[in-house]
PDB file of N, CA and C in Angstrom:
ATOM      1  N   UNK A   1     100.963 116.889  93.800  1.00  0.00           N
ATOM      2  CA  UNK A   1     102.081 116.049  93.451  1.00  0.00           C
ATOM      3  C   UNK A   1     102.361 116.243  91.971  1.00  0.00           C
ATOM      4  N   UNK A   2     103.796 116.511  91.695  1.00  0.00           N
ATOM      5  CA  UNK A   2     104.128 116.496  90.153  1.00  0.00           C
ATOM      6  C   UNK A   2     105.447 115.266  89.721  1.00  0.00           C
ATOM      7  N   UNK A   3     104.642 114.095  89.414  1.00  0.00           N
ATOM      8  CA  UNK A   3     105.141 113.118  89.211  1.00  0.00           C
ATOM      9  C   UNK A   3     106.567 113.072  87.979  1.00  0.00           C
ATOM     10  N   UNK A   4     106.756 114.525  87.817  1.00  0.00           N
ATOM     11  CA  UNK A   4     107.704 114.461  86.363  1.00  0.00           C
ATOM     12  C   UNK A   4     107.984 113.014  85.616  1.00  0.00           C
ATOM     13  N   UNK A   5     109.351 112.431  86.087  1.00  0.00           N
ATOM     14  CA  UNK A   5     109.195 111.165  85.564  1.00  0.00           C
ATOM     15  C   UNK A   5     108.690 109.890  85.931  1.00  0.00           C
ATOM     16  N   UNK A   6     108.105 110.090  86.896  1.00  0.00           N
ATOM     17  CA  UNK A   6     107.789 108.947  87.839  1.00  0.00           C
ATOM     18  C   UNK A   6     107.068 108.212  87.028  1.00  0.00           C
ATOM     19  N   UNK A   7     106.966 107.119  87.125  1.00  0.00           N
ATOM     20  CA  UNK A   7     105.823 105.878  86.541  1.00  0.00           C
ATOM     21  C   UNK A   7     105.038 105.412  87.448  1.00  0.00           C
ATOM     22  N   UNK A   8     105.727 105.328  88.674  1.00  0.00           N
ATOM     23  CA  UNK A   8     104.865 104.728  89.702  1.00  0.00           C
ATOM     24  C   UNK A   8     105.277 105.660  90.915  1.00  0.00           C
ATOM     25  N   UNK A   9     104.140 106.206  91.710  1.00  0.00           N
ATOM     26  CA  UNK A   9     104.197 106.934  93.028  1.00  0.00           C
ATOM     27  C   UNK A   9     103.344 107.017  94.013  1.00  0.00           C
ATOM     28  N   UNK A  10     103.114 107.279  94.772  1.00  0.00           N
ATOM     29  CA  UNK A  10     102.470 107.529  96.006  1.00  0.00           C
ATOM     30  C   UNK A  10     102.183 108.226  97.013  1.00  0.00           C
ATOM     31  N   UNK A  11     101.665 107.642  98.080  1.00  0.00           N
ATOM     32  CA  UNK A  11     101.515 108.563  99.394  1.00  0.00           C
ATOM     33  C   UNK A  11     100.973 106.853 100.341  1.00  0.00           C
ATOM     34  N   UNK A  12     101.201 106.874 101.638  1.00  0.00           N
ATOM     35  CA  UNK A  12     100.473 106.179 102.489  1.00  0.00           C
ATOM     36  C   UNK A  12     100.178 106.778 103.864  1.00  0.00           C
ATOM     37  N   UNK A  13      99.882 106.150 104.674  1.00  0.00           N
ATOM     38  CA  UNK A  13      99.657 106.225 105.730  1.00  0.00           C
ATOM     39  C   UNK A  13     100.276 105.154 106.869  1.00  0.00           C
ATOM     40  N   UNK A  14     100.622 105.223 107.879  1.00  0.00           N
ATOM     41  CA  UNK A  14     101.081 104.576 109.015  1.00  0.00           C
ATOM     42  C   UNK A  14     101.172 104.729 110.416  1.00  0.00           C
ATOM     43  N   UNK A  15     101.322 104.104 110.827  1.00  0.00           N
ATOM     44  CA  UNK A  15     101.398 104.115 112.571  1.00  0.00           C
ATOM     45  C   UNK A  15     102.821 103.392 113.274  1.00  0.00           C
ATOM     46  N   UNK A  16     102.463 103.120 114.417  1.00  0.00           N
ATOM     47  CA  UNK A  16     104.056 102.983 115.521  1.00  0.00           C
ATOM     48  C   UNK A  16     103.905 101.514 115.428  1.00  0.00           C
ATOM     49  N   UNK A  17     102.510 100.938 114.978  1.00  0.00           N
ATOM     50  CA  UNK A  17     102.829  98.878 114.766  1.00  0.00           C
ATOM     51  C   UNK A  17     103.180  98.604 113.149  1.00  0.00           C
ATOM     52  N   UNK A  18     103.568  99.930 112.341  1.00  0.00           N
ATOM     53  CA  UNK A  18     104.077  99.538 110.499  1.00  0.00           C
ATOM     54  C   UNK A  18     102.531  99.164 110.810  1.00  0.00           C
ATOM     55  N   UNK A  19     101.179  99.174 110.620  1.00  0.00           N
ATOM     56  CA  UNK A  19     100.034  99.375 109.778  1.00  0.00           C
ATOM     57  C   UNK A  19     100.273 100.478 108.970  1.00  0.00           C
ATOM     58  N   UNK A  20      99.676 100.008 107.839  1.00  0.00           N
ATOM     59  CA  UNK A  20      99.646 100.909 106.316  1.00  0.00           C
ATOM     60  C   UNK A  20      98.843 100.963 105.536  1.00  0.00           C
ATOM     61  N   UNK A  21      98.207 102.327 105.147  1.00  0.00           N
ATOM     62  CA  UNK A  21      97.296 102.379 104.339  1.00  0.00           C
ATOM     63  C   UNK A  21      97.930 103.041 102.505  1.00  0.00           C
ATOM     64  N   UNK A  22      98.230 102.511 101.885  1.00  0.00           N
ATOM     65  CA  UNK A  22      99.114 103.396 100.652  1.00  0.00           C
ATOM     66  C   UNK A  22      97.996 103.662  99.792  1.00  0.00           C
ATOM     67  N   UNK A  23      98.088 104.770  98.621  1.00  0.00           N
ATOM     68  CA  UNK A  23      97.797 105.029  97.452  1.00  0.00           C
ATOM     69  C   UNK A  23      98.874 105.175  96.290  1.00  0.00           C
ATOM     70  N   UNK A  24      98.747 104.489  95.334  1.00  0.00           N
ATOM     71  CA  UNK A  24      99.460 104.009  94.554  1.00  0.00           C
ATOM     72  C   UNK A  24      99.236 104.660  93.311  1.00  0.00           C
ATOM     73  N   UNK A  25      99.935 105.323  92.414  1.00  0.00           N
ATOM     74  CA  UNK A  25      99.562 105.472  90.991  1.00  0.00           C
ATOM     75  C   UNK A  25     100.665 105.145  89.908  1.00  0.00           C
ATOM     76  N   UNK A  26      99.864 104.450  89.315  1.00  0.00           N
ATOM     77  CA  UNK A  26     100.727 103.911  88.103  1.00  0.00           C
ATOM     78  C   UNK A  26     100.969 104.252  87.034  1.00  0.00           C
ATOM     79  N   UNK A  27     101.707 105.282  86.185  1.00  0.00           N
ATOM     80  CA  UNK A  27     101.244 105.931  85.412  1.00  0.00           C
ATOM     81  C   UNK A  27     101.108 105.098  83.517  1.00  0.00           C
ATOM     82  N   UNK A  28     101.875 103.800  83.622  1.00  0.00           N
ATOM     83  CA  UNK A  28     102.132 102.851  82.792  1.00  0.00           C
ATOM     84  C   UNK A  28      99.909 101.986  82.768  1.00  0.00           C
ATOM     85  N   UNK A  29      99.881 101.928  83.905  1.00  0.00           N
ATOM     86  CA  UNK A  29      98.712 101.404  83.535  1.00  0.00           C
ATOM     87  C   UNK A  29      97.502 102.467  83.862  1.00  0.00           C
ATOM     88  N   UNK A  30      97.570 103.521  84.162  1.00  0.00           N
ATOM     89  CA  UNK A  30      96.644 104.760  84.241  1.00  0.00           C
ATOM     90  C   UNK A  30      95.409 104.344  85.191  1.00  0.00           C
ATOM     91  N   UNK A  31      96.284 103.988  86.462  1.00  0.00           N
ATOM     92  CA  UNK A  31      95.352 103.396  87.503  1.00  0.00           C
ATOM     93  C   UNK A  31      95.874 103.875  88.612  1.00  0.00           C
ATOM     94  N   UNK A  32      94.704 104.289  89.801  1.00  0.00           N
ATOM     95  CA  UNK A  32      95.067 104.595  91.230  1.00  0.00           C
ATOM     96  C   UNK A  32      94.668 103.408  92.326  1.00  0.00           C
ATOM     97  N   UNK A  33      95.331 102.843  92.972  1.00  0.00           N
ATOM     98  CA  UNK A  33      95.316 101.655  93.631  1.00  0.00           C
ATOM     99  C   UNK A  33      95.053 101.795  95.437  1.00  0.00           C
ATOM    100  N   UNK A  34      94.680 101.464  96.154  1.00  0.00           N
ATOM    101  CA  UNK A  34      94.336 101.253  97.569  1.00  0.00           C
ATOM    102  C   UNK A  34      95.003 100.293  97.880  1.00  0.00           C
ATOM    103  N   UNK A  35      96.065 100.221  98.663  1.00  0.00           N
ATOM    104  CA  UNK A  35      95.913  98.902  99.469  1.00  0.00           C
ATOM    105  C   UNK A  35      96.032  98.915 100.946  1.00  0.00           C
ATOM    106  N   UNK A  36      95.052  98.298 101.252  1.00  0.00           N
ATOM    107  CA  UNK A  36      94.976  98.253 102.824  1.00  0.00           C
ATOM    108  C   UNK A  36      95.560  96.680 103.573  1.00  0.00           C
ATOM    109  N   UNK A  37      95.904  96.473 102.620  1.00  0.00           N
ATOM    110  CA  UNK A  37      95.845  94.100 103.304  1.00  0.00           C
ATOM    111  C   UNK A  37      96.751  94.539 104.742  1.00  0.00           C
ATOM    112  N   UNK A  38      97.698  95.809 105.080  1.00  0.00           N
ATOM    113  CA  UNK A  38      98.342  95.538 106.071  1.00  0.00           C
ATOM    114  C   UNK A  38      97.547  96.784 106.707  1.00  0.00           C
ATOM    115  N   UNK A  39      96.704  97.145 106.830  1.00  0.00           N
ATOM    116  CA  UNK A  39      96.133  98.394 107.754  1.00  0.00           C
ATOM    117  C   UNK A  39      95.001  98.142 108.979  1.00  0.00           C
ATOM    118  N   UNK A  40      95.842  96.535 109.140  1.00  0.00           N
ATOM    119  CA  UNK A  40      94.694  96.707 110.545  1.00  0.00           C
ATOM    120  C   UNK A  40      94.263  95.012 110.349  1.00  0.00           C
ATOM    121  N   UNK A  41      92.939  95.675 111.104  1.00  0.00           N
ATOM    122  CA  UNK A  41      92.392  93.840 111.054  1.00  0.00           C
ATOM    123  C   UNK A  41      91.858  94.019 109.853  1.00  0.00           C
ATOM    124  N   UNK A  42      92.017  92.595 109.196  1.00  0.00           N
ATOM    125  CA  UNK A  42      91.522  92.404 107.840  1.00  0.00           C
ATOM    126  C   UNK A  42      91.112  90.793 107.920  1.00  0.00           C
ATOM    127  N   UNK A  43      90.839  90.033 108.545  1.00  0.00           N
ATOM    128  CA  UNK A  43      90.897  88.813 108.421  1.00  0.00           C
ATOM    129  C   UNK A  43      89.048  88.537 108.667  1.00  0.00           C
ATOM    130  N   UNK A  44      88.532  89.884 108.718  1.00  0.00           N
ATOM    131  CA  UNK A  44      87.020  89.528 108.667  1.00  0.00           C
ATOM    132  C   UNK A  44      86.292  88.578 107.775  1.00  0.00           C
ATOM    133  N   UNK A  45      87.065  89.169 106.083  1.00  0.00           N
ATOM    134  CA  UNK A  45      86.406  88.970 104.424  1.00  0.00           C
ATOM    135  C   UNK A  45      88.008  88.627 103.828  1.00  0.00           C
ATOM    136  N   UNK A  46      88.359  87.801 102.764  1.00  0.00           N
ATOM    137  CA  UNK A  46      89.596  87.351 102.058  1.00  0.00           C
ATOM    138  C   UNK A  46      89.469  88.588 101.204  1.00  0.00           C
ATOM    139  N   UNK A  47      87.944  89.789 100.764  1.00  0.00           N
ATOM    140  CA  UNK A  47      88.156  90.235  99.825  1.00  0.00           C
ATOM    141  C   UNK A  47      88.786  91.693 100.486  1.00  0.00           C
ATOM    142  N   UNK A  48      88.743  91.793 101.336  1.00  0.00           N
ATOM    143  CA  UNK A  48      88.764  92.752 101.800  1.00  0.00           C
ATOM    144  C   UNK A  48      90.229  93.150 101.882  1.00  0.00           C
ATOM    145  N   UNK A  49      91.440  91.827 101.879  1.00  0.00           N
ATOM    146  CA  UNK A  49      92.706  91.944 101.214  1.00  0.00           C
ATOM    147  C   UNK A  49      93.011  92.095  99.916  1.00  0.00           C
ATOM    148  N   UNK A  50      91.930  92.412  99.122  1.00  0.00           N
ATOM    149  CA  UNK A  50      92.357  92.645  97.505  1.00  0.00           C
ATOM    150  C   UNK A  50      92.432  94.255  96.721  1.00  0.00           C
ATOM    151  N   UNK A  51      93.538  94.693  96.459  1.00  0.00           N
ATOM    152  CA  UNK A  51      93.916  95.909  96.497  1.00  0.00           C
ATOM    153  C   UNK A  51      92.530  96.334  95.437  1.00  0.00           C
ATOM    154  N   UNK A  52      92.685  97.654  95.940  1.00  0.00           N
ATOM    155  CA  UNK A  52      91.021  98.618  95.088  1.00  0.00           C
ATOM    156  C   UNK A  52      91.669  98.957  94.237  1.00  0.00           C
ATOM    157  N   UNK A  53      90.897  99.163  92.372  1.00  0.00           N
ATOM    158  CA  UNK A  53      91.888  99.658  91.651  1.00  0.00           C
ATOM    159  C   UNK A  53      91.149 100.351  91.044  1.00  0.00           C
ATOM    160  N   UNK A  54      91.408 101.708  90.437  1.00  0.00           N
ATOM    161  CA  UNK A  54      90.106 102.500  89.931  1.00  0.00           C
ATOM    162  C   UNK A  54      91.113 103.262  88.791  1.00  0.00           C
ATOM    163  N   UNK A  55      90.652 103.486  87.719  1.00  0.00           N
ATOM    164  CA  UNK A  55      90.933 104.188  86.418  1.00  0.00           C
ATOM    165  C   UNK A  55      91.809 105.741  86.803  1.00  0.00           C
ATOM    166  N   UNK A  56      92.657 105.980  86.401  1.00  0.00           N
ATOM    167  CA  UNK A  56      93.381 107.509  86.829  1.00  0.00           C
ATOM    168  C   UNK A  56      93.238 107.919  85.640  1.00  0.00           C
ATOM    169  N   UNK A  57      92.668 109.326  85.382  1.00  0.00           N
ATOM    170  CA  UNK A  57      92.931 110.336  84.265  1.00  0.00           C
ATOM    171  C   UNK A  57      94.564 111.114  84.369  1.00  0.00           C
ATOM    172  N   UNK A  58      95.221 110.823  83.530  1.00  0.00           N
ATOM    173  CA  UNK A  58      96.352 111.079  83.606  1.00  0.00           C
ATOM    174  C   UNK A  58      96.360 112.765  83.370  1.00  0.00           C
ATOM    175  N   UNK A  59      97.616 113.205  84.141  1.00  0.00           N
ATOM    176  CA  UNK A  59      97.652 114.836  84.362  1.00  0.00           C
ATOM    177  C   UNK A  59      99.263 114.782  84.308  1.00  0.00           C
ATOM    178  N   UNK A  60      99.982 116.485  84.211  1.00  0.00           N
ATOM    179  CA  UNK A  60     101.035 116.321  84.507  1.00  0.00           C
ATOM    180  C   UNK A  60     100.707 117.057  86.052  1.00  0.00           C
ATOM    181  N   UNK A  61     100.091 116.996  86.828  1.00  0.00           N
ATOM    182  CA  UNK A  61     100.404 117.678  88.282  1.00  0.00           C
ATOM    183  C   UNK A  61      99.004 117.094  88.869  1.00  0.00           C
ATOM    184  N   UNK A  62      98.680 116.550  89.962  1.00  0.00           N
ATOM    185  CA  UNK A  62      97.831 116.174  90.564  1.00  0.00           C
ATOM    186  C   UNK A  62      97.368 117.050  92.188  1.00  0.00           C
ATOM    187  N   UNK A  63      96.306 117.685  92.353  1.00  0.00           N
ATOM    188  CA  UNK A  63      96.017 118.091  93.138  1.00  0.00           C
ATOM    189  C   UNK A  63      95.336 117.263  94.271  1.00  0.00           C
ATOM    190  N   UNK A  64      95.688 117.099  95.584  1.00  0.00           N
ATOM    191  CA  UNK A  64      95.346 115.830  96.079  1.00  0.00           C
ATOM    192  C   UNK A  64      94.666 116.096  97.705  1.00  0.00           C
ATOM    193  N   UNK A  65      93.687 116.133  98.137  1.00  0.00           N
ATOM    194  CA  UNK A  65      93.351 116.266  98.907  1.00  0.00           C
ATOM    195  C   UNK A  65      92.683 114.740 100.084  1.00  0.00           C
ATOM    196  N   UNK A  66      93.140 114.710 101.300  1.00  0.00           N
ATOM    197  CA  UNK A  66      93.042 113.314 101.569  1.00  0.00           C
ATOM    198  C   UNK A  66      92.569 113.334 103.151  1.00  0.00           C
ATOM    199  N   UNK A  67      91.297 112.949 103.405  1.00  0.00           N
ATOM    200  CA  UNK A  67      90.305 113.392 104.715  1.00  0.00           C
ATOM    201  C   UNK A  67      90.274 111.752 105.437  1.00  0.00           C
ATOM    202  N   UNK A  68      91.023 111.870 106.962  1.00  0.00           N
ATOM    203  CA  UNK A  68      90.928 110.507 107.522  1.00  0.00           C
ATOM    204  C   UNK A  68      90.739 110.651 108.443  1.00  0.00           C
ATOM    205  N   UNK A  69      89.706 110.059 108.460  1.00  0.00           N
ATOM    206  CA  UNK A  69      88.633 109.617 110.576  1.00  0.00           C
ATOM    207  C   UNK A  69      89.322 108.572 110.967  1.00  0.00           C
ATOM    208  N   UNK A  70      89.164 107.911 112.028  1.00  0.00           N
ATOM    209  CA  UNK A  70      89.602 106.681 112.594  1.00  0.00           C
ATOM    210  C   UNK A  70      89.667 105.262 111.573  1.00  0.00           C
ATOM    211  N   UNK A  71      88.741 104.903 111.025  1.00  0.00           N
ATOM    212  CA  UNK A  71      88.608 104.343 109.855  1.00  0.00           C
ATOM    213  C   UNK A  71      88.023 104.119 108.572  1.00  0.00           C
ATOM    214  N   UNK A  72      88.508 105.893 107.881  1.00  0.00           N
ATOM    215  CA  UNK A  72      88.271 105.992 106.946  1.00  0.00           C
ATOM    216  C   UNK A  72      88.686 106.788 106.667  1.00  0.00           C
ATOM    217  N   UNK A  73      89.056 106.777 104.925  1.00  0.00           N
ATOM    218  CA  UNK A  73      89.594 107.682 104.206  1.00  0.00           C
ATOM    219  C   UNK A  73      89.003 108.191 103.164  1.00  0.00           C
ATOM    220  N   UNK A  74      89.140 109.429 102.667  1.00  0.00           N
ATOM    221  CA  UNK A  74      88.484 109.961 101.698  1.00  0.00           C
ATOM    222  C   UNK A  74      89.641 110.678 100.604  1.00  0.00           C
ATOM    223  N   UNK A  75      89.712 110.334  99.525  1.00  0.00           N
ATOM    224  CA  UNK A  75      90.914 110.968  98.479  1.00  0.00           C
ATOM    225  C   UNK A  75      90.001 111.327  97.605  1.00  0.00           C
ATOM    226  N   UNK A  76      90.559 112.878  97.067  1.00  0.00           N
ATOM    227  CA  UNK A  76      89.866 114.205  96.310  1.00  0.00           C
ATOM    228  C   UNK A  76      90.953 114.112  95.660  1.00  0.00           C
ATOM    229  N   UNK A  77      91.274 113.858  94.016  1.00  0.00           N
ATOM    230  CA  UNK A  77      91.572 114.323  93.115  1.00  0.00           C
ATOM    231  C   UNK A  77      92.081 115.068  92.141  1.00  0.00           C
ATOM    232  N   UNK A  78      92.282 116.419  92.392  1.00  0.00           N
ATOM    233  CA  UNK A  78      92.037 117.589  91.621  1.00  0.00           C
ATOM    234  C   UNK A  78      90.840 118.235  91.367  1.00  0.00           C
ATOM    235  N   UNK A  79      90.242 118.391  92.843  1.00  0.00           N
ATOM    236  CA  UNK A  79      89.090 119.184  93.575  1.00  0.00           C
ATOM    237  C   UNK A  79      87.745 118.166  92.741  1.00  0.00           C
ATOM    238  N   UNK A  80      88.119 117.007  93.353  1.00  0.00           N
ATOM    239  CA  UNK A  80      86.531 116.022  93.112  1.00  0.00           C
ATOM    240  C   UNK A  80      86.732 115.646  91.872  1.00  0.00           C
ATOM    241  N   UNK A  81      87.292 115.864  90.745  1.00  0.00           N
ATOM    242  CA  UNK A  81      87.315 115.078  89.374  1.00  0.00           C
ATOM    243  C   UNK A  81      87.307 113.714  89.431  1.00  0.00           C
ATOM    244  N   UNK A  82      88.151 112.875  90.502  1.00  0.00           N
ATOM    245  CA  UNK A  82      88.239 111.396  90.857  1.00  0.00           C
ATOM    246  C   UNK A  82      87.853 111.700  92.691  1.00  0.00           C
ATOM    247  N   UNK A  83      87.287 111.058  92.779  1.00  0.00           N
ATOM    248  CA  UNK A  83      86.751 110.761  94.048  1.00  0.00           C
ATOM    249  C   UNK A  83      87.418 109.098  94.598  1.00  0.00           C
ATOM    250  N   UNK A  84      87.621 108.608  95.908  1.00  0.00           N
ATOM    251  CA  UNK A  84      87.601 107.212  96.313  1.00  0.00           C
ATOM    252  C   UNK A  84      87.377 107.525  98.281  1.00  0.00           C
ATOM    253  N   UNK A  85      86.818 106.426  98.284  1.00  0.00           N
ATOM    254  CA  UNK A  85      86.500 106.098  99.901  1.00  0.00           C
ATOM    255  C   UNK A  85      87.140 104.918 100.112  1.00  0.00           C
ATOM    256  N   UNK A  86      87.673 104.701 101.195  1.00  0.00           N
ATOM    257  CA  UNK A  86      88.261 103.341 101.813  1.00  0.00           C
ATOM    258  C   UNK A  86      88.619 103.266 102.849  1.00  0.00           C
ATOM    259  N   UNK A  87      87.706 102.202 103.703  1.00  0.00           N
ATOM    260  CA  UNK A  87      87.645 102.115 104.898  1.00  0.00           C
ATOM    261  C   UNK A  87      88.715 101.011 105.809  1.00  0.00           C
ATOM    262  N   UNK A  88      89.282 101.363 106.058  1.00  0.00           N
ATOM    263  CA  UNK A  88      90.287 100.374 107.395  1.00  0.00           C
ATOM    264  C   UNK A  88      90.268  99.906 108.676  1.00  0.00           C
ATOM    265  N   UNK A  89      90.499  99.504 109.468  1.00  0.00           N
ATOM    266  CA  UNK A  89      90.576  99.331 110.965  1.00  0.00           C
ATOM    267  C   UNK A  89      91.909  98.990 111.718  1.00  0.00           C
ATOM    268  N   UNK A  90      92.904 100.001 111.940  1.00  0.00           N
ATOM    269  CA  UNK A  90      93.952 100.021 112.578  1.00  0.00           C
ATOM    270  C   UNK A  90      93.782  99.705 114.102  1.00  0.00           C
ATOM    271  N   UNK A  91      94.535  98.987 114.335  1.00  0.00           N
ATOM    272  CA  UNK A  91      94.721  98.740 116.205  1.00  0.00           C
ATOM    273  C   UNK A  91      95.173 100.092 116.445  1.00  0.00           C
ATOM    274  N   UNK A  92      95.874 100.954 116.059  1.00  0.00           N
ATOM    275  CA  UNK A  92      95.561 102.296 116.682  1.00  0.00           C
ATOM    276  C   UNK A  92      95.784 103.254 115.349  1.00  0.00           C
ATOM    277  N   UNK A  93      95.581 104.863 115.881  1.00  0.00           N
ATOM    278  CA  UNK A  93      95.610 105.819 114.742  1.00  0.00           C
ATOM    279  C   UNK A  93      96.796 106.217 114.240  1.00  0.00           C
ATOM    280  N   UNK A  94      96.288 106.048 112.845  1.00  0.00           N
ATOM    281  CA  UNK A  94      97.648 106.402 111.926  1.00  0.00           C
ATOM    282  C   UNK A  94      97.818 107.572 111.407  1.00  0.00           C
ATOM    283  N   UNK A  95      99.139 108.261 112.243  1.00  0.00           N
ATOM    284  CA  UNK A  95      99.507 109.467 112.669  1.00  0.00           C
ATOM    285  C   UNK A  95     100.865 109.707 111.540  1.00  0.00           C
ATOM    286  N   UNK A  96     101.111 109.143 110.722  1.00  0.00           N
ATOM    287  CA  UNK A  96     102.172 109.692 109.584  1.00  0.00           C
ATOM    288  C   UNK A  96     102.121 109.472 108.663  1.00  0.00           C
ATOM    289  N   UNK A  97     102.607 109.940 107.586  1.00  0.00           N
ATOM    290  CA  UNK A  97     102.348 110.456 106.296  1.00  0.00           C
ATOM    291  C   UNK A  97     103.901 110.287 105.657  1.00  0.00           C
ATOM    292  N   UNK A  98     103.865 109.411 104.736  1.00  0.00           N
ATOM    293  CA  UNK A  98     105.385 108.896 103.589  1.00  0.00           C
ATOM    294  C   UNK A  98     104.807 109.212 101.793  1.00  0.00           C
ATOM    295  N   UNK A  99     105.547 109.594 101.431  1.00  0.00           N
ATOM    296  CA  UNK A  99     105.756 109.441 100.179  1.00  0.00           C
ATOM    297  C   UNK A  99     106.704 108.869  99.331  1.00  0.00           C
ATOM    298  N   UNK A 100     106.112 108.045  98.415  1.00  0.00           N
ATOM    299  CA  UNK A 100     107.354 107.012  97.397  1.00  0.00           C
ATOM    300  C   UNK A 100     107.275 107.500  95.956  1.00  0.00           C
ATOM    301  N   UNK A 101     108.289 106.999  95.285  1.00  0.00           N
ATOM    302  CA  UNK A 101     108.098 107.206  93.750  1.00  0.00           C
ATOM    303  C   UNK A 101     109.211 105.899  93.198  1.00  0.00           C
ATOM    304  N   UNK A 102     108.859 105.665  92.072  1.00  0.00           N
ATOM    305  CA  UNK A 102     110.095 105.010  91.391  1.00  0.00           C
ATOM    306  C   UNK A 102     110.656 105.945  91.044  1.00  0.00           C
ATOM    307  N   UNK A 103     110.921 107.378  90.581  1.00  0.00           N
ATOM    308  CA  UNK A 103     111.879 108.415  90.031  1.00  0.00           C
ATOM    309  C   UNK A 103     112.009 109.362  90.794  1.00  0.00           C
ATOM    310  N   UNK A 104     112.448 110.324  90.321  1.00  0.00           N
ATOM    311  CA  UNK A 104     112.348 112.338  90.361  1.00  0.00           C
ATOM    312  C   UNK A 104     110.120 112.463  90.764  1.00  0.00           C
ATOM    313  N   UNK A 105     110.159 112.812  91.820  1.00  0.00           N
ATOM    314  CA  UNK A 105     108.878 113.617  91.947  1.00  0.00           C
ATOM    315  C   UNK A 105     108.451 114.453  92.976  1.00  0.00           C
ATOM    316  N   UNK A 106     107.767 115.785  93.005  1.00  0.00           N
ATOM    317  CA  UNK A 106     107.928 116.557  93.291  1.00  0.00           C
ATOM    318  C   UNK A 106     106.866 117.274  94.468  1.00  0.00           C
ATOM    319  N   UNK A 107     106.500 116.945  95.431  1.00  0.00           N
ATOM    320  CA  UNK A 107     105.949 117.132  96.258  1.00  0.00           C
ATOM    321  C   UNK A 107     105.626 119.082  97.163  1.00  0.00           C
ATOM    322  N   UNK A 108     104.563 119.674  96.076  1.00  0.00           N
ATOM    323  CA  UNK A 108     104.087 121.106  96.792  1.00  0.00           C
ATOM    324  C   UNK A 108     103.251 120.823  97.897  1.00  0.00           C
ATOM    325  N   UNK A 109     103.247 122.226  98.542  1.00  0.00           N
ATOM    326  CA  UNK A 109     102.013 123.050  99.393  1.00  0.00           C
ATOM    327  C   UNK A 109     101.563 121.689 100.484  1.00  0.00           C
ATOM    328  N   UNK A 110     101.953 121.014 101.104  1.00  0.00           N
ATOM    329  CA  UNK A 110     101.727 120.089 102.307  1.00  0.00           C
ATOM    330  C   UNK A 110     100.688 121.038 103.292  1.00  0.00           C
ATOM    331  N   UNK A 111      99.407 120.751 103.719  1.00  0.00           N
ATOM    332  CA  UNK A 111      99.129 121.441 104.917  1.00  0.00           C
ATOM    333  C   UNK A 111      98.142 119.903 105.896  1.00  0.00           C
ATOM    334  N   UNK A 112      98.558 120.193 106.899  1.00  0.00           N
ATOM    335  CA  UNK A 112      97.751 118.681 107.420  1.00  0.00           C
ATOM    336  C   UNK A 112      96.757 120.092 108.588  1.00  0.00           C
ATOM    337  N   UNK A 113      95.374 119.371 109.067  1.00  0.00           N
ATOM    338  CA  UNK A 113      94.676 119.880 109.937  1.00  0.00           C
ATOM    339  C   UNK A 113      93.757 119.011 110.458  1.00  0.00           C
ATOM    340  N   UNK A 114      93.853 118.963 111.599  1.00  0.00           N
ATOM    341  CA  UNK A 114      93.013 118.461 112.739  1.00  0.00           C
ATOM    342  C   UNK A 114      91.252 118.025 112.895  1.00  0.00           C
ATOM    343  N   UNK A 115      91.029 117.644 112.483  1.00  0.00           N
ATOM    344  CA  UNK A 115      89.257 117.185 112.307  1.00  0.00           C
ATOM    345  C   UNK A 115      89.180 117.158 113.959  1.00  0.00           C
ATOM    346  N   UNK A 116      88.018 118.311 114.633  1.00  0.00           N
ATOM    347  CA  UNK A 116      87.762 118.638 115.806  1.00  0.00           C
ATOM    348  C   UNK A 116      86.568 117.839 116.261  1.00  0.00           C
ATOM    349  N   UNK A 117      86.606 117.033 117.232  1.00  0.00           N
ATOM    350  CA  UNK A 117      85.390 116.095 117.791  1.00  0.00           C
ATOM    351  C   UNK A 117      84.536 117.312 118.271  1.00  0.00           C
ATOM    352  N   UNK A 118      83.320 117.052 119.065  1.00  0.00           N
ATOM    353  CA  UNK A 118      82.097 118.174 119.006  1.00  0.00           C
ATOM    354  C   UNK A 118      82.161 117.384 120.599  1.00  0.00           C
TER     355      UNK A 118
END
């Protein structure tokens, strides 16, 4: 992702009931954000609705790699420099992929692939 002017952008995840899993980056507060409060059941823990917020090293181009099992996700960085895990529980699997920005931003090289059960 090459956020040119963007301040704030993203990527999420979703399904056919609007469950959503987003990643958020802010480039004003140099933070990458999780929020899951709508990705499923959440009413286990109150904390478990409180968005994850973890420090972003600011770049002009972000290399982003993003690994999801049934409920869980794994986001790679710019090959492991920032690492995050975050786990969800959707009433079913979330099969699409959106991207947002507040501006101009620029989205390369898309490849999605299949994680094969044994």
């Amino acid at each position: 992702i090459i956020p040119h002017q963007a301040l704030q952008f993203g990527f999420g995840l979703f399904n056919a009931k609007q469950e959503t899993l987003n990643f958020t980056v802010d480039g004003t507060k140099k933070t990458l954000t999780v929020h899951r409060e709508h990705s499923g059941k959440t009413d286990f823990n109150q904390r478990f609705n409180t968005p994850v917020v973890t420090p972003l090293i600011e770049k002009e181009e972000y290399h982003i790699t993003l690994l999801v099992d049934k409920c869980s996700a794994e986001l790679f960085i710019n090959h492991g420099e920032q690492v995050m895990t975050s786990l969800f529980f959707p009433s079913e699997v979330m099969n699409n992929l959106k991207f947002y920005s507040s501006e101009k931003m620029e989205v390369k090289n898309i490849s999605v692939n299949a994680l094969r059960e044994k």
